[in-house]
N, C-alpha and C. Protein backbone atom coordinates (compact mmCIF):
# COMPACT_ATOMS: atom_id res chain seq x y z
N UNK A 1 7.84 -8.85 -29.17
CA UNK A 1 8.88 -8.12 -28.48
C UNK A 1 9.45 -9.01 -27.39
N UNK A 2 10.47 -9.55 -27.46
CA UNK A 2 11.31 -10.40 -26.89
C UNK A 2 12.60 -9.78 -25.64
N UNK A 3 12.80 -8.77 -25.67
CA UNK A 3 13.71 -7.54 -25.45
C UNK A 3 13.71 -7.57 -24.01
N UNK A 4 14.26 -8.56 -23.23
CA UNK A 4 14.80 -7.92 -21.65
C UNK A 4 13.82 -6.84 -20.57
N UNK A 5 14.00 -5.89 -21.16
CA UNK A 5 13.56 -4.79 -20.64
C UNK A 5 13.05 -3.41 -21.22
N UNK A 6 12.35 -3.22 -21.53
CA UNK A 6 11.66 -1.69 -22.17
C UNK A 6 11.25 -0.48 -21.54
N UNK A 7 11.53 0.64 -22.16
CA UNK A 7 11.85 1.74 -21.37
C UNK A 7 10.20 2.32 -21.29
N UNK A 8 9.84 2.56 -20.42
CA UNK A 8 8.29 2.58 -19.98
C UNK A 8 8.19 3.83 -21.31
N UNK A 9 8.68 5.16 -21.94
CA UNK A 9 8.43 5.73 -23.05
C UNK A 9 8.31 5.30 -24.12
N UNK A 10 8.77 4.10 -24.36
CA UNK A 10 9.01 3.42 -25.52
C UNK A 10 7.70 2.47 -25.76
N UNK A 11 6.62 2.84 -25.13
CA UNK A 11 5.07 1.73 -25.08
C UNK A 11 4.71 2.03 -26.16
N UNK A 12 4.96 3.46 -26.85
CA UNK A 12 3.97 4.12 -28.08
C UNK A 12 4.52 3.33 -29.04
N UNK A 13 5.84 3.95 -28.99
CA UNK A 13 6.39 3.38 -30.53
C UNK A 13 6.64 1.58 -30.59
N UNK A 14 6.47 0.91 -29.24
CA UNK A 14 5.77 -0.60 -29.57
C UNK A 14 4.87 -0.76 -29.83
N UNK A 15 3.75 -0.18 -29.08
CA UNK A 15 2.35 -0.52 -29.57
C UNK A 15 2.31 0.03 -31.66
N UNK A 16 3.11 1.41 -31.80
CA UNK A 16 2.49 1.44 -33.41
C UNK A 16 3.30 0.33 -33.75
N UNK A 17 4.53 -0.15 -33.51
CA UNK A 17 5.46 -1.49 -34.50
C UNK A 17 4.48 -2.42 -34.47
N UNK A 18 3.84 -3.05 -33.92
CA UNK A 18 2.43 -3.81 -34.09
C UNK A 18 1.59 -3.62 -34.71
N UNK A 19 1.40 -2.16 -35.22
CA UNK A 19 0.16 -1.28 -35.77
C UNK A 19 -0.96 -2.10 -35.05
N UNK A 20 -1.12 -1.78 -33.71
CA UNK A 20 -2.05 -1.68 -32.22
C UNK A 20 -2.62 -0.20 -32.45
N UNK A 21 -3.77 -0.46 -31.98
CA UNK A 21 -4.54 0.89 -31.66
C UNK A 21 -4.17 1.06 -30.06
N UNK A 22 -4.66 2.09 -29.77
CA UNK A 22 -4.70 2.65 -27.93
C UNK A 22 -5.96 1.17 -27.54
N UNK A 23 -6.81 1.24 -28.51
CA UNK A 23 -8.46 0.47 -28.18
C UNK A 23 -7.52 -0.58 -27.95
N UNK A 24 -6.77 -1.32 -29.02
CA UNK A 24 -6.42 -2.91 -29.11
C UNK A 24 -5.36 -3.19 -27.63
N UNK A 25 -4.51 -2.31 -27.28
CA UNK A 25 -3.36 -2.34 -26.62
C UNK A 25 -4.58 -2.15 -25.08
N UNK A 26 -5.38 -1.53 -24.80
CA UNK A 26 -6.24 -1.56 -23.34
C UNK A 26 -7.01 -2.70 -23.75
N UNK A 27 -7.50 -3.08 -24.21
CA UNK A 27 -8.55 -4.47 -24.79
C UNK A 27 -7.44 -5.62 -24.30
N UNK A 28 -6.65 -5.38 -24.74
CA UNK A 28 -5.08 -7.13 -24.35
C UNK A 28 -5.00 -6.72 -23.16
N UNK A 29 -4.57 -5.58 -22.99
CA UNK A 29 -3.98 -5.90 -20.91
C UNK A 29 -4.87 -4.73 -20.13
N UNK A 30 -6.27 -4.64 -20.69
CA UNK A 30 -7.45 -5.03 -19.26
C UNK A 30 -7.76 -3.22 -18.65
N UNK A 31 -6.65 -2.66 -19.12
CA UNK A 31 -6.18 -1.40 -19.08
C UNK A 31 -7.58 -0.13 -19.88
N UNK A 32 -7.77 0.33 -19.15
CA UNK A 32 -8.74 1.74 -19.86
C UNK A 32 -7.77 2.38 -21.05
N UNK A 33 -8.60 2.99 -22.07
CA UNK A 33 -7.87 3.42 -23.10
C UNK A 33 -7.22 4.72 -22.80
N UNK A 34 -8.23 5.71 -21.74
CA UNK A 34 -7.75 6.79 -21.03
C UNK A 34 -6.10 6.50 -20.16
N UNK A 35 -6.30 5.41 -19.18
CA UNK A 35 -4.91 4.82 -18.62
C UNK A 35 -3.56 5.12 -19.74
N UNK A 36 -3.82 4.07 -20.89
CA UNK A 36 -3.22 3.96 -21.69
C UNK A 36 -2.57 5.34 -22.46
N UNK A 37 -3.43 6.03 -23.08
CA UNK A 37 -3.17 7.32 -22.86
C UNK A 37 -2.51 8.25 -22.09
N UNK A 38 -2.51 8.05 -20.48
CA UNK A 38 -1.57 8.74 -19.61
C UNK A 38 -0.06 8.39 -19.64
N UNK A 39 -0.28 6.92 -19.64
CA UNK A 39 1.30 6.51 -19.90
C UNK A 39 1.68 6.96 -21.28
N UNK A 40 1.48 7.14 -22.35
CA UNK A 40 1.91 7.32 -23.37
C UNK A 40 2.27 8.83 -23.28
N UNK A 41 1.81 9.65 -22.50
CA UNK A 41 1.69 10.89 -22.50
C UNK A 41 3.01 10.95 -21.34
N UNK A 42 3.43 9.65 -20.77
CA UNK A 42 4.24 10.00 -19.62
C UNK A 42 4.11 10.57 -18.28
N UNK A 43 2.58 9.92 -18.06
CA UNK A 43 1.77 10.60 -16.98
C UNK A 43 2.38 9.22 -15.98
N UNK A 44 2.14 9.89 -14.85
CA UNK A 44 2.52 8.42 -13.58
C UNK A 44 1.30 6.84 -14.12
N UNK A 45 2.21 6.08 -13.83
CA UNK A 45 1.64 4.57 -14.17
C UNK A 45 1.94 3.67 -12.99
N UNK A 46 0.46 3.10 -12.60
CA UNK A 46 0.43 2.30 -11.32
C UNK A 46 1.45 0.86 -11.39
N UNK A 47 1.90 0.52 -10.50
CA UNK A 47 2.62 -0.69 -10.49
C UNK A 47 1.72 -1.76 -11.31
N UNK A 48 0.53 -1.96 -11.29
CA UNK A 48 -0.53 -2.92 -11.63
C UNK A 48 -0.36 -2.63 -13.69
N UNK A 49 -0.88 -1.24 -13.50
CA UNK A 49 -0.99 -1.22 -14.85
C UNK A 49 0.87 -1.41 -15.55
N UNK A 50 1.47 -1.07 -15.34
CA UNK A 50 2.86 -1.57 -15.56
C UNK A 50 2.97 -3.16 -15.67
N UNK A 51 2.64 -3.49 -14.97
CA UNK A 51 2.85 -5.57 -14.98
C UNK A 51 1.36 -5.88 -16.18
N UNK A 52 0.69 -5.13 -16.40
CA UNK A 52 -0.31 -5.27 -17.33
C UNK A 52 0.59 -5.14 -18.70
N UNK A 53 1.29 -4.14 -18.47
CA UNK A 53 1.37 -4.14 -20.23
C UNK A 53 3.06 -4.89 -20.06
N UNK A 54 3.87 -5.56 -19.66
CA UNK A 54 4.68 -5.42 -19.66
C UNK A 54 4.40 -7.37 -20.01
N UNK A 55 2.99 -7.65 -19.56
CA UNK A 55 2.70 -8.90 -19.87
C UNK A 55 1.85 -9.04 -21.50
N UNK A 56 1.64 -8.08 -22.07
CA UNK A 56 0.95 -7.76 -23.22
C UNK A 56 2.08 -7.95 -24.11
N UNK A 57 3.48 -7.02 -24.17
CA UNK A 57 4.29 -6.80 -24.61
C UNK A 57 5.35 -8.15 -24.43
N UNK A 58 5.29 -8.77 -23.35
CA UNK A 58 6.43 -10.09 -22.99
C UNK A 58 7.59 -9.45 -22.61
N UNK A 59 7.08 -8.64 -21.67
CA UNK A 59 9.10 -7.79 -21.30
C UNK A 59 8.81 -7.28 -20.12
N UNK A 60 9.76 -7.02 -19.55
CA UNK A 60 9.97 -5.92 -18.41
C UNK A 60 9.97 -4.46 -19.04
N UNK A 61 9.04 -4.34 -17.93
CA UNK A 61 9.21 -2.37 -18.51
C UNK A 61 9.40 -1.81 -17.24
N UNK A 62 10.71 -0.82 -17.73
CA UNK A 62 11.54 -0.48 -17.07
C UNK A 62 11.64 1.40 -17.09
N UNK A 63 11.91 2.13 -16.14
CA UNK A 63 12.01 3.63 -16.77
C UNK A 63 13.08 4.07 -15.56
N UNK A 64 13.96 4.45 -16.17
CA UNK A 64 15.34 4.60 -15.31
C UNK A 64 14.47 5.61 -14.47
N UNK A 65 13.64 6.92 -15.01
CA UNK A 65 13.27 8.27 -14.52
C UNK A 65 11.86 7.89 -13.50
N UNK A 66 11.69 6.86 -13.22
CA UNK A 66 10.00 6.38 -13.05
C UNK A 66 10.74 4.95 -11.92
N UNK A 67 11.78 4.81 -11.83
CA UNK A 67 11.95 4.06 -10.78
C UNK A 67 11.69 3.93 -9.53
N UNK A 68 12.45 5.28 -9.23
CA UNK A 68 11.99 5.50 -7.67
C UNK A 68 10.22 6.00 -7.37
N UNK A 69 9.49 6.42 -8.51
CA UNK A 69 8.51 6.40 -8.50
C UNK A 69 7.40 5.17 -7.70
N UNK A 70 8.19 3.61 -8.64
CA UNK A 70 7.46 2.66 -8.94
C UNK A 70 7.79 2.31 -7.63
N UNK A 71 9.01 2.22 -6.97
CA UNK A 71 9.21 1.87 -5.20
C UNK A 71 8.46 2.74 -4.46
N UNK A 72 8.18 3.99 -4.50
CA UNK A 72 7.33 4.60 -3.70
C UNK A 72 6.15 4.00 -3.54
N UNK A 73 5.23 3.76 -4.85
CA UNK A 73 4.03 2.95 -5.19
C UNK A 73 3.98 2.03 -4.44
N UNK A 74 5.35 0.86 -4.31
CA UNK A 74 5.29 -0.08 -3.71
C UNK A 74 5.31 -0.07 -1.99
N UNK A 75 6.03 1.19 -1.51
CA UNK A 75 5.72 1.06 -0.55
C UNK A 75 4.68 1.58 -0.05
N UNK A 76 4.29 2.95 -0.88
CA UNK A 76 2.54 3.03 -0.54
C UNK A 76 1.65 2.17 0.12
N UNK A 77 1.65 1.06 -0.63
CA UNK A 77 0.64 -0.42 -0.95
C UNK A 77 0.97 -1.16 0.08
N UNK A 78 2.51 -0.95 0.42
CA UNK A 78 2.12 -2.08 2.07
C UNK A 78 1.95 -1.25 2.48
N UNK A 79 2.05 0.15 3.02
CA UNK A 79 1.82 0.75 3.88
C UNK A 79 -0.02 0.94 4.47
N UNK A 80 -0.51 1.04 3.14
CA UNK A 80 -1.83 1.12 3.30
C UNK A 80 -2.64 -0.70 3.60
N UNK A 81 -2.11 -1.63 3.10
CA UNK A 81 -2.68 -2.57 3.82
C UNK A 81 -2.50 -3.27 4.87
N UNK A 82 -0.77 -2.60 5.70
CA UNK A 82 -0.90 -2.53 6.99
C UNK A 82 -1.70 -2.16 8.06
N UNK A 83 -2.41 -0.16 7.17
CA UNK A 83 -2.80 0.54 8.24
C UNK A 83 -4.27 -0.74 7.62
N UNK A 84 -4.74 -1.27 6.65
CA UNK A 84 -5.84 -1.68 6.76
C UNK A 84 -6.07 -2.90 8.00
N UNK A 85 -4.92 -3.10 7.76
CA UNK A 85 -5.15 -4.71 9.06
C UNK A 85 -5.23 -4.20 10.05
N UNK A 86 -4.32 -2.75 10.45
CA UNK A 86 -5.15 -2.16 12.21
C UNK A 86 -6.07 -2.04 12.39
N UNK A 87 -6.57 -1.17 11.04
CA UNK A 87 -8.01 -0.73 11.24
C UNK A 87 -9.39 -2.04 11.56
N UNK A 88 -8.68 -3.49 10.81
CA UNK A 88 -9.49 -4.47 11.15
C UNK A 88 -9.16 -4.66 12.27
N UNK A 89 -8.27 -4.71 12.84
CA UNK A 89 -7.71 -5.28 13.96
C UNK A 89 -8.54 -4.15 15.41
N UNK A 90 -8.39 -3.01 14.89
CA UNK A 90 -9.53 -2.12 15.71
C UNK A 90 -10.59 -2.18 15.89
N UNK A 91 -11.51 -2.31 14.69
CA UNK A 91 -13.01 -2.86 14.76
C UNK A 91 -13.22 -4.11 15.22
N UNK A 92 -12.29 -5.47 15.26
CA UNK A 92 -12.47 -6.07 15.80
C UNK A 92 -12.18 -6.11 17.20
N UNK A 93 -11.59 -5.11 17.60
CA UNK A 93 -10.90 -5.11 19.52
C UNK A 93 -12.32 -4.31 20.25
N UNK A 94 -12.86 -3.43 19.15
CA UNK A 94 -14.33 -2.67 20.02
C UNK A 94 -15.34 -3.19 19.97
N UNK A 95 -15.69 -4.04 18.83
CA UNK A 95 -16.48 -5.16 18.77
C UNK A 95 -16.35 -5.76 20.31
N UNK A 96 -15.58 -6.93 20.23
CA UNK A 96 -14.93 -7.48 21.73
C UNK A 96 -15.14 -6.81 22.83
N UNK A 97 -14.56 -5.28 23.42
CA UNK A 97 -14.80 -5.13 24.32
C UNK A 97 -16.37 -4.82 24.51
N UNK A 98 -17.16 -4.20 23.64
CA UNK A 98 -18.79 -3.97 24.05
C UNK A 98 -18.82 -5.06 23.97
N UNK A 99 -18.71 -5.89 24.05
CA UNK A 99 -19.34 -7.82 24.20
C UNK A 99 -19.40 -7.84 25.95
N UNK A 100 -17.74 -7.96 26.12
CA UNK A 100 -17.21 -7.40 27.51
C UNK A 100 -17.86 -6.76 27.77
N UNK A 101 -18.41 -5.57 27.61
CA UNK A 101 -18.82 -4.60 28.49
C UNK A 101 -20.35 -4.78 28.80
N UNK A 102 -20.82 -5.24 28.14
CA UNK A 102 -22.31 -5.24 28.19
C UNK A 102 -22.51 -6.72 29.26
N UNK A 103 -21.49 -7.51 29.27
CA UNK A 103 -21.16 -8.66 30.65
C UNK A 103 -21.13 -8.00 31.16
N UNK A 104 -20.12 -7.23 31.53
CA UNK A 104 -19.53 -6.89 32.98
C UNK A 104 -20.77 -5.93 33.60
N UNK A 105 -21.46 -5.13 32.83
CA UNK A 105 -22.71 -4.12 33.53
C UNK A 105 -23.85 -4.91 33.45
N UNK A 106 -24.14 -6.36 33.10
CA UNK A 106 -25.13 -7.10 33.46
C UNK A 106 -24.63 -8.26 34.75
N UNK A 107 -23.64 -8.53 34.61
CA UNK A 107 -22.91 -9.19 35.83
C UNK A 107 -23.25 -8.78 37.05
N UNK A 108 -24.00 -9.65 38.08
CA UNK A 108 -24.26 -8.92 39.13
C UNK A 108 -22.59 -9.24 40.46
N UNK A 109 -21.82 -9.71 40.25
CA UNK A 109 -20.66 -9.61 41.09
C UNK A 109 -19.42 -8.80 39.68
N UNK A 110 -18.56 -8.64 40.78
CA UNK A 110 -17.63 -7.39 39.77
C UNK A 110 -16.68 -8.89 38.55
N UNK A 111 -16.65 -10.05 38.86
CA UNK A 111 -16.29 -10.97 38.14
C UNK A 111 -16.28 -10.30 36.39
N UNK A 112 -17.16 -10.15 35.86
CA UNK A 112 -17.88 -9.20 34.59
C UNK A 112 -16.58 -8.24 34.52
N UNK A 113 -16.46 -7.10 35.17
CA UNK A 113 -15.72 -6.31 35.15
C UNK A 113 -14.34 -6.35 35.04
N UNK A 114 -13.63 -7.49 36.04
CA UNK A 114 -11.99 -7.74 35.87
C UNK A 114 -11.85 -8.54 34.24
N UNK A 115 -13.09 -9.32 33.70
CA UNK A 115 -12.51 -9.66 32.69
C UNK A 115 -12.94 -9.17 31.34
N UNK A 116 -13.59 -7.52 31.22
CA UNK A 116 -13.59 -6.62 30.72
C UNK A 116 -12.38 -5.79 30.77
N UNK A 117 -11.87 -5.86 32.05
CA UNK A 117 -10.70 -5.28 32.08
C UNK A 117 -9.25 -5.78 31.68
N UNK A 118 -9.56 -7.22 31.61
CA UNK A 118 -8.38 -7.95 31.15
C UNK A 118 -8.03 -7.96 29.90
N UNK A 119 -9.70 -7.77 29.14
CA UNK A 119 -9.79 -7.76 27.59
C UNK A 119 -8.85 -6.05 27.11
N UNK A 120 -9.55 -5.69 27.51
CA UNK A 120 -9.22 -4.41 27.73
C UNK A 120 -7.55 -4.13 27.47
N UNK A 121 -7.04 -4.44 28.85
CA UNK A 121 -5.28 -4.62 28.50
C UNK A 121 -4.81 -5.09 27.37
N UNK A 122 -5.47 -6.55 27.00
CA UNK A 122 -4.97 -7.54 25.92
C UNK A 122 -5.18 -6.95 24.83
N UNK A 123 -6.14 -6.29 24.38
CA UNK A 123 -6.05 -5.10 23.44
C UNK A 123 -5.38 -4.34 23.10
N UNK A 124 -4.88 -3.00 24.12
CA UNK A 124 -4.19 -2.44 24.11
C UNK A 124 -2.94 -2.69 23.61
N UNK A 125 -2.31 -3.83 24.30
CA UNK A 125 -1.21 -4.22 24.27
C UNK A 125 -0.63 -4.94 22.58
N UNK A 126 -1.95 -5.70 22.33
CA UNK A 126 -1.98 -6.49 21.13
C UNK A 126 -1.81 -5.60 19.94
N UNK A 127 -2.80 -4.35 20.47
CA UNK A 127 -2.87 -3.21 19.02
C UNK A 127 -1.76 -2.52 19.10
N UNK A 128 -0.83 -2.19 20.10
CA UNK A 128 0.51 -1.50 20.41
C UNK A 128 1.62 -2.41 19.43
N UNK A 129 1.42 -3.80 20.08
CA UNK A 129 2.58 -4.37 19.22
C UNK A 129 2.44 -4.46 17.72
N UNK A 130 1.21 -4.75 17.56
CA UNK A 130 0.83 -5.03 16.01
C UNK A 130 1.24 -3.30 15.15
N UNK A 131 1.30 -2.37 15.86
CA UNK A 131 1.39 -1.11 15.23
C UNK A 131 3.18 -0.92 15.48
N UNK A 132 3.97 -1.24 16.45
CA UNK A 132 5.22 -1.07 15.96
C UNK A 132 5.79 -1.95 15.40
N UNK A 133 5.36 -3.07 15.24
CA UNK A 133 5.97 -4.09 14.23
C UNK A 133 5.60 -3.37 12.79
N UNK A 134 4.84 -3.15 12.56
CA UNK A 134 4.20 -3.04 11.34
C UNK A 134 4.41 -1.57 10.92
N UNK A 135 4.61 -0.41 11.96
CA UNK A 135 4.84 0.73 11.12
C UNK A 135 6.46 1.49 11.59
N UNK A 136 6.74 1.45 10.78
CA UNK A 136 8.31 2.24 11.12
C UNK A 136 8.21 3.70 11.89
N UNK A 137 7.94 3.68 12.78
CA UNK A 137 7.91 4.84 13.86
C UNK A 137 9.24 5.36 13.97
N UNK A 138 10.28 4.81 14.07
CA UNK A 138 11.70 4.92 14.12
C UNK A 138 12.55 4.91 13.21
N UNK A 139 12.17 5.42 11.74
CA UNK A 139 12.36 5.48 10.77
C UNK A 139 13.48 6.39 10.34
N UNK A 140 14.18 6.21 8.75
CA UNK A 140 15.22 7.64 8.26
C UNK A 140 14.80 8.94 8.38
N UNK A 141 13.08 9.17 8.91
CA UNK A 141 12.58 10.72 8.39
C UNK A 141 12.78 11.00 10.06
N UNK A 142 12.23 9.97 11.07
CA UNK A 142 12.39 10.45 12.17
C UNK A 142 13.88 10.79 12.71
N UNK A 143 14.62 9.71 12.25
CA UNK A 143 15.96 10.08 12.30
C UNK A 143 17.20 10.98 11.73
N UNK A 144 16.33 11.58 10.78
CA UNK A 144 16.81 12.81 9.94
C UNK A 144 16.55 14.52 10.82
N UNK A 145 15.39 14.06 11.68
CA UNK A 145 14.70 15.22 12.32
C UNK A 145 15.36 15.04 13.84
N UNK A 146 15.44 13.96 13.85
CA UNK A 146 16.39 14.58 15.18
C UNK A 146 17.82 14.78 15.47
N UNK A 147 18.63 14.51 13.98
CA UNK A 147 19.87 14.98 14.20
C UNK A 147 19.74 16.77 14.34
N UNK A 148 18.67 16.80 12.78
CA UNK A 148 18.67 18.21 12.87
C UNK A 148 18.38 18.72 14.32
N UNK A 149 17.41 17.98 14.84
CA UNK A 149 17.02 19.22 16.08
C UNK A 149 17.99 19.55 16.69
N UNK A 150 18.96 18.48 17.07
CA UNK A 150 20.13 17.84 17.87
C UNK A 150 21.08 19.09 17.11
N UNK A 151 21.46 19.01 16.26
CA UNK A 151 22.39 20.01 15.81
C UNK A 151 21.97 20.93 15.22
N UNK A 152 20.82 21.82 15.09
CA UNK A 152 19.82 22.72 14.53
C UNK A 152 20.42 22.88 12.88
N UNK A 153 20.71 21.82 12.20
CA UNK A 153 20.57 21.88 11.01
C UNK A 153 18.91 22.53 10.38
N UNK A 154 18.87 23.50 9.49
CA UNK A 154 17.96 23.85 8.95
C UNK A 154 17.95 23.79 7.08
């Protein structure tokens, strides 16, 4: 199958033009036979498993009705390994300060303490920026909600 682009419904009736089983077609692209099955059934299909078969087949697979789907997916996926880098970025800032902190309350002059407290700020500040760079706080949904409030559109 040489074909540009294929319409993500159209997997069945490629896989039988091959006379492929469900077994043979998850066996080539890595895919569970159950997976395989959902898409055929027209059940939602992960971005991953999509570039799986679309490399099995040698095409783009494409679904006019499953588009905006597949961008949602995509933004899902940064979204969640953004919030994952805060969350590292968190465990590593409390880590740090009990380091700090356990100085500063063994420190016998307050020295210990201002630079618990410095850590402290630099944190704050570091995890503040790293969270509005990275998450759209000021976004179309927030900005959809405050015209409404603004003009009590309901």
């Amino acid at each position: 199958m040489n074909s540009n682009t294929t319409n993500l419904r159209d997997i069945k009736k490629m896989r039988l033009e091959l006379h492929w089983s469900q077994e043979q077609l998850a066996e080539m692209s890595g895919l569970s036979i159950r997976t395989i099955q959902r898409i055929e059934n027209g059940e939602n299909a992960g971005l991953e498993s999509l570039k799986s078969l679309a490399a099995v087949f040698e095409t783009n697979i494409e679904d006019s009705n499953k588009k905006e789907e597949v961008e949602q997916i995509r933004k899902e996926e940064t979204y969640i390994q953004k919030l994952k880098g805060f969350y590292k970025l968190l465990g590593l800032a409390l880590i740090n300060l009990i380091l700090f902190f356990f100085i500063a309350v063994n420190d016998s002059d307050s020295e210990g303490w201002w630079l618990f407290i410095y850590m402290l700020i630099t944190w704050i500040a570091f995890l503040g920026i790293y969270s509005f760079i990275s998450f759209d706080f000021f976004g179309e949904e927030w900005k959809r909600k405050m015209i409404d409030k603004k003009f009590k559109k309901k």
